[in-house]
N, C-alpha and C. Protein backbone atom coordinates (compact mmCIF):
# COMPACT_ATOMS: atom_id res chain seq x y z
N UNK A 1 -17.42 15.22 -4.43
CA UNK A 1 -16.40 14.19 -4.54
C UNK A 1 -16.69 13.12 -3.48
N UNK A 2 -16.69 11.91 -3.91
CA UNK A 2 -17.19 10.61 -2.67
C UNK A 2 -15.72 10.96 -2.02
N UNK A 3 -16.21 10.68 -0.54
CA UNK A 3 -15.40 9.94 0.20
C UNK A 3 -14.94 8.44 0.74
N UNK A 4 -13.77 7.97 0.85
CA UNK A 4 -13.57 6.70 0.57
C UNK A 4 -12.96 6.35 1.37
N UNK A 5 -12.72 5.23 2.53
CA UNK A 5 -11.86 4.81 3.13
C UNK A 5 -11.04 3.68 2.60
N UNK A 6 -9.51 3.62 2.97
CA UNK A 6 -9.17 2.47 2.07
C UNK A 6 -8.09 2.26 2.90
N UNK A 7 -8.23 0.32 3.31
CA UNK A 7 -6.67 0.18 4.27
C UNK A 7 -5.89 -1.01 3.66
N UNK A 8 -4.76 -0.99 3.53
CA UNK A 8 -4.04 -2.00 2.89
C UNK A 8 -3.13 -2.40 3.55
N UNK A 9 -2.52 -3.64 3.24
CA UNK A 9 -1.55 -4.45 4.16
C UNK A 9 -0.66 -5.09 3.37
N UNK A 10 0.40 -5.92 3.21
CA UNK A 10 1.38 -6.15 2.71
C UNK A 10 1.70 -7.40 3.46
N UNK A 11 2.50 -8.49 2.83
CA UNK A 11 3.08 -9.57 3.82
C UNK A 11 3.77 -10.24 2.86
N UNK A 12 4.85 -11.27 3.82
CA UNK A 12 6.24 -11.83 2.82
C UNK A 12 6.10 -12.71 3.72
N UNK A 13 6.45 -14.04 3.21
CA UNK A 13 7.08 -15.00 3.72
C UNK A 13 8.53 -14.85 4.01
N UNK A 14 9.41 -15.54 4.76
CA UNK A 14 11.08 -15.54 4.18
C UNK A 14 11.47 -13.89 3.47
N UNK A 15 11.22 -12.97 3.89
CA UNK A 15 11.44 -11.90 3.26
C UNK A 15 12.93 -11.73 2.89
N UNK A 16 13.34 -11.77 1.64
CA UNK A 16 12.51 -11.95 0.07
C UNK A 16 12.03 -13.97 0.25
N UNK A 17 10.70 -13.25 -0.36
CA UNK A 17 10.25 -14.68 -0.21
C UNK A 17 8.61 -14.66 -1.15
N UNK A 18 7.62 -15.56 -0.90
CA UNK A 18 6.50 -14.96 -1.19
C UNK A 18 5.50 -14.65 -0.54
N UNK A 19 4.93 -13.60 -1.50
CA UNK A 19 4.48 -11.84 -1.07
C UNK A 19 2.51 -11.86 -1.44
N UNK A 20 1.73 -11.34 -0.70
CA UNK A 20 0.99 -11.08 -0.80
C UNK A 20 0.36 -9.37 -0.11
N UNK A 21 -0.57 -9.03 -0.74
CA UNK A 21 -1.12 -7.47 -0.49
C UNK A 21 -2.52 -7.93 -0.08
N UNK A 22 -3.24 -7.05 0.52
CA UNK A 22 -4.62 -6.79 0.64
C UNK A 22 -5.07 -5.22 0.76
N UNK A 23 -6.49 -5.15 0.13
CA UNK A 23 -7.01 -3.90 0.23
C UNK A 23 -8.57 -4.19 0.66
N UNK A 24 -8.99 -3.79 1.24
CA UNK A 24 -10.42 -2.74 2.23
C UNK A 24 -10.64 -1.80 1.36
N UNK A 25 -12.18 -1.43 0.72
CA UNK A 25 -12.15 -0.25 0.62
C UNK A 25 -13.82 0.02 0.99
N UNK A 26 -14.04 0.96 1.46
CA UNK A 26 -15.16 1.39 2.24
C UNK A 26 -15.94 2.54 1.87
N UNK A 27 -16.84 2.86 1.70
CA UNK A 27 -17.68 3.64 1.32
C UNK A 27 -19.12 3.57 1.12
N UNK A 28 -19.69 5.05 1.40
CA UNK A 28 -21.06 4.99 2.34
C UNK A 28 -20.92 3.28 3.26
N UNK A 29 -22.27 2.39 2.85
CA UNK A 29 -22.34 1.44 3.14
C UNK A 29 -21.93 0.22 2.96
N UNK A 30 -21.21 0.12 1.82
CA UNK A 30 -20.43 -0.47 1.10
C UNK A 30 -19.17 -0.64 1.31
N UNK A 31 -18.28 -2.26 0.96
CA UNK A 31 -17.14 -2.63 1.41
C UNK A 31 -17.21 -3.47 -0.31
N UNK A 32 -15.85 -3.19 -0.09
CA UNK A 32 -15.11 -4.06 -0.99
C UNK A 32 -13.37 -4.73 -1.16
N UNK A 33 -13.12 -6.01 -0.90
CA UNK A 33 -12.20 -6.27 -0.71
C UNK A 33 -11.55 -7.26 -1.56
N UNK A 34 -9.97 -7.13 -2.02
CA UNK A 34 -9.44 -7.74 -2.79
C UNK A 34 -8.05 -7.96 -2.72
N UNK A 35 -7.35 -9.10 -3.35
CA UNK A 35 -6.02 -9.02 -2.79
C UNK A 35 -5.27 -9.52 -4.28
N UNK A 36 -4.07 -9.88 -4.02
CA UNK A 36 -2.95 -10.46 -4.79
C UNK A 36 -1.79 -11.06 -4.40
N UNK A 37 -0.80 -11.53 -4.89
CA UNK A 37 0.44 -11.77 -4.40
C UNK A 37 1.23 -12.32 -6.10
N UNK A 38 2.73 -12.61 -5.19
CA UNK A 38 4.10 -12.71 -5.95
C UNK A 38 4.93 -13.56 -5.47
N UNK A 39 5.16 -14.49 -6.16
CA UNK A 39 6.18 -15.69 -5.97
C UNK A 39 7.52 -15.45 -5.21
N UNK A 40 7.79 -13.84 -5.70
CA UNK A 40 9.72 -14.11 -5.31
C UNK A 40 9.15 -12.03 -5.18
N UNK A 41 8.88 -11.36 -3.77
CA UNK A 41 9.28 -10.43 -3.50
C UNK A 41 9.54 -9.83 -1.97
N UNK A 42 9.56 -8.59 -1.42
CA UNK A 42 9.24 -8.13 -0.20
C UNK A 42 8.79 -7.52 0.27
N UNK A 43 8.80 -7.70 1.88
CA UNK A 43 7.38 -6.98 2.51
C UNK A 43 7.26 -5.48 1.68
N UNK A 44 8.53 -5.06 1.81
CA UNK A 44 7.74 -3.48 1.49
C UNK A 44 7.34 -3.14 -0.03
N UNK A 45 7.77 -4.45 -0.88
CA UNK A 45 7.05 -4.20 -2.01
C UNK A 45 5.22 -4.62 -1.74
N UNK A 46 4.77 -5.37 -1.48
CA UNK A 46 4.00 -5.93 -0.94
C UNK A 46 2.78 -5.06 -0.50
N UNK A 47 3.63 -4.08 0.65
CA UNK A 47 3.21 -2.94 1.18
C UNK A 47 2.68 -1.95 0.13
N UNK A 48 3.69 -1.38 -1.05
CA UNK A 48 3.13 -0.32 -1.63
C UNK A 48 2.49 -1.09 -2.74
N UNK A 49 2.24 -2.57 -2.94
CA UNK A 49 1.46 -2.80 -4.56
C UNK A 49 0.08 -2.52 -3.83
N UNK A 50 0.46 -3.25 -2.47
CA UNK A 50 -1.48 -3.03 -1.95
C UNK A 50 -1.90 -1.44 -2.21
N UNK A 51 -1.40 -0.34 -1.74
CA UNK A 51 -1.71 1.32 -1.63
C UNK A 51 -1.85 1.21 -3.54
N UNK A 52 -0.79 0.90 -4.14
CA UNK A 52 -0.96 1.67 -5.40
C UNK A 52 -2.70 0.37 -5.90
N UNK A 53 -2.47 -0.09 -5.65
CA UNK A 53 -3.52 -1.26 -5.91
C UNK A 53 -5.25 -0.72 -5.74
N UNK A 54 -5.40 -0.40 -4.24
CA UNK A 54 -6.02 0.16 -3.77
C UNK A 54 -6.79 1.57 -4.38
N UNK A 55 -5.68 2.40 -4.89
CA UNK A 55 -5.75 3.55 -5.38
C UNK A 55 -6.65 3.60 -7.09
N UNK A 56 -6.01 2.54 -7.27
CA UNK A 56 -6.20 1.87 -9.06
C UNK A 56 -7.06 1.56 -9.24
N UNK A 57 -7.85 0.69 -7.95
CA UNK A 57 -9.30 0.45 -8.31
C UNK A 57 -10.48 1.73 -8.24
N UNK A 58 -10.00 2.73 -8.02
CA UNK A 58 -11.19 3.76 -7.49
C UNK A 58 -11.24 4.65 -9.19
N UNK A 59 -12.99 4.53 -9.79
CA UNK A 59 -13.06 4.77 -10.97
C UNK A 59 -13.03 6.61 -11.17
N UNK A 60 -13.73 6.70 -10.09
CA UNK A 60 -13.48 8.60 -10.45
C UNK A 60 -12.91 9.04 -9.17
N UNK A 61 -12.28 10.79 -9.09
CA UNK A 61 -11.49 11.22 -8.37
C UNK A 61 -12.71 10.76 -6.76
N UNK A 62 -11.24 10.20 -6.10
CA UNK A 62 -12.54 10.59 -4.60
C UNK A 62 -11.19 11.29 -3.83
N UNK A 63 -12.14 11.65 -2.47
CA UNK A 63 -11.27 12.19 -1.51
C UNK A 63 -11.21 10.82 -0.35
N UNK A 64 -9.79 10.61 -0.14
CA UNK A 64 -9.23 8.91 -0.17
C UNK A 64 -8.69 9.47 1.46
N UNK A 65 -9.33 8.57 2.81
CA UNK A 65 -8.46 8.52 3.83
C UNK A 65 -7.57 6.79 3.53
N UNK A 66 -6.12 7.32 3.39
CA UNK A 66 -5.85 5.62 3.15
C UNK A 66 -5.06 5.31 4.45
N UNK A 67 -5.56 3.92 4.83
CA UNK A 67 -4.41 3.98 6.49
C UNK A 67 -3.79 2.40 6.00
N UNK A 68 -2.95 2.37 6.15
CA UNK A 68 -1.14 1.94 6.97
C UNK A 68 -1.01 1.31 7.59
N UNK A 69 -0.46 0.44 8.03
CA UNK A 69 0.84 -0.21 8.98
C UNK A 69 1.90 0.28 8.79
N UNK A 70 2.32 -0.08 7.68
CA UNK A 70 4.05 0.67 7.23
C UNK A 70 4.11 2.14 7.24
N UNK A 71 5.06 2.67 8.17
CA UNK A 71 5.83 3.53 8.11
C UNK A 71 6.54 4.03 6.88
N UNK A 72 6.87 2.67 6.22
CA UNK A 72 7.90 3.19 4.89
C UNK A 72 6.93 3.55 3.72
N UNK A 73 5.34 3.47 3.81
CA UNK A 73 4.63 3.73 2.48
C UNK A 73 4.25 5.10 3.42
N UNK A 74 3.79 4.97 4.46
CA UNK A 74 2.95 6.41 4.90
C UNK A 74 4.35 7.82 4.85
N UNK A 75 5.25 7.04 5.36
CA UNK A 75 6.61 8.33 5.69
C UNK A 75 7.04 8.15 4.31
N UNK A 76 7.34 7.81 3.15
CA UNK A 76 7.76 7.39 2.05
C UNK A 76 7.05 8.25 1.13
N UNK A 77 5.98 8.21 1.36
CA UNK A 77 4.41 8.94 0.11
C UNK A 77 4.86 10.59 1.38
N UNK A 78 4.73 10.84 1.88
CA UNK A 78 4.57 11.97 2.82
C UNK A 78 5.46 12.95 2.97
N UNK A 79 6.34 12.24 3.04
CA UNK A 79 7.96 13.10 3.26
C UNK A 79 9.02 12.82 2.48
N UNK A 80 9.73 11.70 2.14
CA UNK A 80 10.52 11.33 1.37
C UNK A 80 10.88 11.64 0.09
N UNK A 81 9.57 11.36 -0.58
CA UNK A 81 9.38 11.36 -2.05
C UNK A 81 9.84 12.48 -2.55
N UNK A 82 9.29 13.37 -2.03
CA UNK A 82 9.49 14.72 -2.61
C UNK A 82 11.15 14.66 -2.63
N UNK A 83 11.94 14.33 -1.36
CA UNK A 83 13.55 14.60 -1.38
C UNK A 83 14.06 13.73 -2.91
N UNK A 84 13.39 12.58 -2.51
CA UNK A 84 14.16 11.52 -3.69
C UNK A 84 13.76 11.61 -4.77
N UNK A 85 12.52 12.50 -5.44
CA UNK A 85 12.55 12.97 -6.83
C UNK A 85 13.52 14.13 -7.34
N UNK A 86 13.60 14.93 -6.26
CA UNK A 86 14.91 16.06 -6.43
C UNK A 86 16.14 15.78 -6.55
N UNK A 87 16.45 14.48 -5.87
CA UNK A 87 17.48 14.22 -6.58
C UNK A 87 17.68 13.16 -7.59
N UNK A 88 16.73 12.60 -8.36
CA UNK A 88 16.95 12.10 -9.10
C UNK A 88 16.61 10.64 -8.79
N UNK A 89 15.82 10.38 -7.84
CA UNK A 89 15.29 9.07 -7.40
C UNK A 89 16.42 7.87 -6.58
N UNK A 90 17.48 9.34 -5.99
CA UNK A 90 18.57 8.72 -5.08
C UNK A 90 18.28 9.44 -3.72
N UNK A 91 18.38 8.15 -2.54
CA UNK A 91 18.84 8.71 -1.06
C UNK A 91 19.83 9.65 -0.92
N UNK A 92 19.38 10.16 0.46
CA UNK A 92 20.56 11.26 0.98
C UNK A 92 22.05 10.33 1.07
N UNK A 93 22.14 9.52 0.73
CA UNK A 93 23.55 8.64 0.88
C UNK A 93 24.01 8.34 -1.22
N UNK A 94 23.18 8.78 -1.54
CA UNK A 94 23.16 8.55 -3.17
C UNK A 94 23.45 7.37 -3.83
N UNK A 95 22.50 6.68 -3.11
CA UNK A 95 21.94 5.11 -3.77
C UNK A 95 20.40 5.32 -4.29
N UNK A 96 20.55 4.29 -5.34
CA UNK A 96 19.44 4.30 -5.66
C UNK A 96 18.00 4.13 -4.88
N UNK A 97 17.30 4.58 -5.03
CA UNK A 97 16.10 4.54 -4.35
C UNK A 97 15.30 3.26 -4.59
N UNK A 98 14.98 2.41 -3.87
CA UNK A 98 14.43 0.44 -3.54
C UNK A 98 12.88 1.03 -4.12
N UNK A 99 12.68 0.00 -5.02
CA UNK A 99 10.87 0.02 -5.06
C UNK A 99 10.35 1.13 -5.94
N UNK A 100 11.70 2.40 -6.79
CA UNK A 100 11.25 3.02 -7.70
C UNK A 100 10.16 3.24 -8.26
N UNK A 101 9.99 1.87 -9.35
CA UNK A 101 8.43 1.44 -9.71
C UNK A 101 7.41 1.66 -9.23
N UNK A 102 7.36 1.03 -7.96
CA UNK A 102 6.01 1.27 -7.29
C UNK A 102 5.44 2.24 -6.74
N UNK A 103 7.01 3.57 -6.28
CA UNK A 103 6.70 5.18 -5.94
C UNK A 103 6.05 5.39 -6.82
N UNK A 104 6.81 5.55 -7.81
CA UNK A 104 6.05 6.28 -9.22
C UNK A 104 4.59 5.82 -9.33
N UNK A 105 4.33 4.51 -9.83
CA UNK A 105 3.00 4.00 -9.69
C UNK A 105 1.99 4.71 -8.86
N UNK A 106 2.81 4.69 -7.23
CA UNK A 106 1.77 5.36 -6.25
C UNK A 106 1.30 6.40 -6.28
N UNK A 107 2.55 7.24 -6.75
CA UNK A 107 2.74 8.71 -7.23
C UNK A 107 1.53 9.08 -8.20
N UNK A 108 1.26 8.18 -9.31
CA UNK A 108 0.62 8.40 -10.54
C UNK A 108 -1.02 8.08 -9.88
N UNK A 109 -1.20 7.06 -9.41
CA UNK A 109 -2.53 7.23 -8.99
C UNK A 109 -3.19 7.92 -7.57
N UNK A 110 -2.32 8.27 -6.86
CA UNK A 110 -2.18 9.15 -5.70
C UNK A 110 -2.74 10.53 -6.69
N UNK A 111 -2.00 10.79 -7.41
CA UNK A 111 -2.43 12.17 -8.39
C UNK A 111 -3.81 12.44 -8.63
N UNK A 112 -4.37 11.50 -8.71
CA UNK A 112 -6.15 11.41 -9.38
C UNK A 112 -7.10 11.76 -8.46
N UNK A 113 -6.53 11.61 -6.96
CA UNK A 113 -6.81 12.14 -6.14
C UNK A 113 -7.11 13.12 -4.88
N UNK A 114 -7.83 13.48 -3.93
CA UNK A 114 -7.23 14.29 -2.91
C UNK A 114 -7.22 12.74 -1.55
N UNK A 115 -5.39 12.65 -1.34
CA UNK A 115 -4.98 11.42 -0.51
C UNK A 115 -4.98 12.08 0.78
N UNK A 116 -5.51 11.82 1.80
CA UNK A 116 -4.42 11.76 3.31
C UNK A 116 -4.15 10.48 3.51
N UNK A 117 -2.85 10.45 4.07
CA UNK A 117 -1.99 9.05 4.66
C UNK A 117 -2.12 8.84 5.73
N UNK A 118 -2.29 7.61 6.13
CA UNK A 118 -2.70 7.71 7.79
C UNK A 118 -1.77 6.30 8.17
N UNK A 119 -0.93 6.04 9.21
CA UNK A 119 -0.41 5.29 9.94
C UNK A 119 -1.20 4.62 10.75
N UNK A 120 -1.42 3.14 11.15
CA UNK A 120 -1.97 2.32 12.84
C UNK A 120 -1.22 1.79 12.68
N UNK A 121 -1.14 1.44 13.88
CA UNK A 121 -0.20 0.39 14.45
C UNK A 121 -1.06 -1.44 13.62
N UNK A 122 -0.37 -1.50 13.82
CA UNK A 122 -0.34 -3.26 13.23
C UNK A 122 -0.49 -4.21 14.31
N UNK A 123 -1.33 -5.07 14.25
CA UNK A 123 -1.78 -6.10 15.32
C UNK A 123 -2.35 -5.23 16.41
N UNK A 124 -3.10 -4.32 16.43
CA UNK A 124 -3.16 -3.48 17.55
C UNK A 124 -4.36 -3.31 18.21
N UNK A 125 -5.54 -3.92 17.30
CA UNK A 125 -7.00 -4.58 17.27
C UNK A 125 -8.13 -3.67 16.69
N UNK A 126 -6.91 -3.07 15.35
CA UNK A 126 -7.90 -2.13 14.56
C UNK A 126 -8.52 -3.53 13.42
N UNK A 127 -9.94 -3.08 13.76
CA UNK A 127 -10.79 -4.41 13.06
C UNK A 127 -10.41 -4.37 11.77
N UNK A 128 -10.06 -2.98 10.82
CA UNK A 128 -10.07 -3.23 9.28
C UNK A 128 -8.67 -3.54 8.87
N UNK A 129 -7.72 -3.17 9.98
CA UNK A 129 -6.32 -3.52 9.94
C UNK A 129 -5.95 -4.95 9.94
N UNK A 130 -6.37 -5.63 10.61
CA UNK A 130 -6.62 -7.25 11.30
C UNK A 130 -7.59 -7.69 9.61
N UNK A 131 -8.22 -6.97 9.12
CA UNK A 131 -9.00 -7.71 7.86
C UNK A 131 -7.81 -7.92 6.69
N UNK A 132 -7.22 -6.48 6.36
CA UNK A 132 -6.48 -6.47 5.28
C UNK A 132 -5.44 -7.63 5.67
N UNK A 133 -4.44 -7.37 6.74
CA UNK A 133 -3.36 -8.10 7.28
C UNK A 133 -4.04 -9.85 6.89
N UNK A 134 -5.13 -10.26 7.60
CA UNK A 134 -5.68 -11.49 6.68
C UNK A 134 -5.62 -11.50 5.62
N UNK A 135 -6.17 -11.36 5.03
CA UNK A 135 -6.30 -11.09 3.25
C UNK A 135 -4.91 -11.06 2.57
N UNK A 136 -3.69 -10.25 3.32
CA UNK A 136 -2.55 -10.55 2.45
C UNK A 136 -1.88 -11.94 2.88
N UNK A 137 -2.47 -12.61 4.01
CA UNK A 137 -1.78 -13.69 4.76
C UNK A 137 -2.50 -14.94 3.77
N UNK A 138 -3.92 -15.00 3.63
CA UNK A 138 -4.73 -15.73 2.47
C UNK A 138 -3.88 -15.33 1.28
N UNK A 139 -3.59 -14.17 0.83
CA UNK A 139 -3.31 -14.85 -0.57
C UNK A 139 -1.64 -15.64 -1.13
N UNK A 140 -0.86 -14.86 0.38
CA UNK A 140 0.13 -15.79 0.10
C UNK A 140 -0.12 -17.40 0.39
N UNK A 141 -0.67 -17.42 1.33
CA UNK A 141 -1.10 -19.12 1.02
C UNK A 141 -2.01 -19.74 0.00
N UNK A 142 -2.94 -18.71 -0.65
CA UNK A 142 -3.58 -19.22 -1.85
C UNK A 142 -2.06 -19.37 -3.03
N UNK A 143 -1.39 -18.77 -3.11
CA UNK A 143 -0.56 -18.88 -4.10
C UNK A 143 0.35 -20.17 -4.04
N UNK A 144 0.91 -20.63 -2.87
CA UNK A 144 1.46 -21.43 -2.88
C UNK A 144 0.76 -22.66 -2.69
N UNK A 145 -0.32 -22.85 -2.59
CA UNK A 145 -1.23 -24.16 -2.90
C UNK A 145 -0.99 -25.19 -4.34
C-alpha cells in the first residue's frame, strides 16, 4: 500500500464570507498541489472540503498521514464523529450537527483508506503548512478577481 502525505488548509474571508481550501500531497518524490474555493461559506467548511478533497484525489487505497491546523477536522474525524453518528448526527446539547455533508463526505473517503489525523499548529513555520495555508489564501483571491 503507498504511503502518502497529505496537508490541507482552509480559509474565509469575513467568516461567513469567501472561502477557499488547499491541499499538498506528497509521495515518494513527488508533490502535488491543488486548491478551490466558494463565494458565500466558512472557515470550517473550508477546512473539511480541503481533507475530504484531498482524500478524493488519491486513486487507490494508500496509507494517508493527513495533518491539520484545525482542531475541529482532526478532533471532529477522531473523536466526535463516532458520538454524533450515534445519535443521529446531533450534539450532546441535541442540535443538529454544522457541516453534516462534509462529515459524511470525509467519512466516505476516509473509508478507502488506512487515515491517521495529525494536528500542527498553524503559522508555526511548518514549511508544508505555510504552503497549503497559501494556496487557500490564492484561491480566495483568485475567485474574487
Amino acid at each position: 500500500m503507498q504511503k502518502i502525505l497529505i496537508y490541507t488548509d482552509g480559509a474565509c474571508r469575513h467568516n461567513p464570507g469567501p472561502g477557499g481550501w488547499g491541499v499538498l500531497i506528497k509521495y515518494g518524490s513527488s508533490e502535488k498541489t491543488f486548491t478551490g474555493a466558494e463565494a458565500q461559506t466558512t472557515n470550517n467548511r473550508m477546512e473539511l472540503m480541503a481533507a475530504v478533497m484531498g482524500l478524493r484525489s488519491l486513486e487507490q487505497p494508500a496509507e494517508v498521514k493527513l495533518y491539520t491546523d484545525s482542531q475541529y477536522v482532526q478532533k471532529g474525524i477522531s473523536v466526535w464523529v463516532i458520538d454524533w453518528q450515534r445519535r443521529g448526527w446531533k450534539t450532546s446539547q441535541g442540535q443538529a450537527v454544522k457541516n453534516q455533508d462534509l462529515w459524511q463526505a470525509l467519512l466516505l473517503e476516509a473509508s478507502r483508506h488506512q487515515v491517521s489525523w495529525h494536528w500542527v499548529k498553524a503559522h508555526a513555520g511548518d514549511p508544508d503548512n505555510e504552503t497549503v495555508d497559501r494556496l487557500a489564501r490564492q484561491a480566495i483571491d483568485e475567485l474574487l478577481v
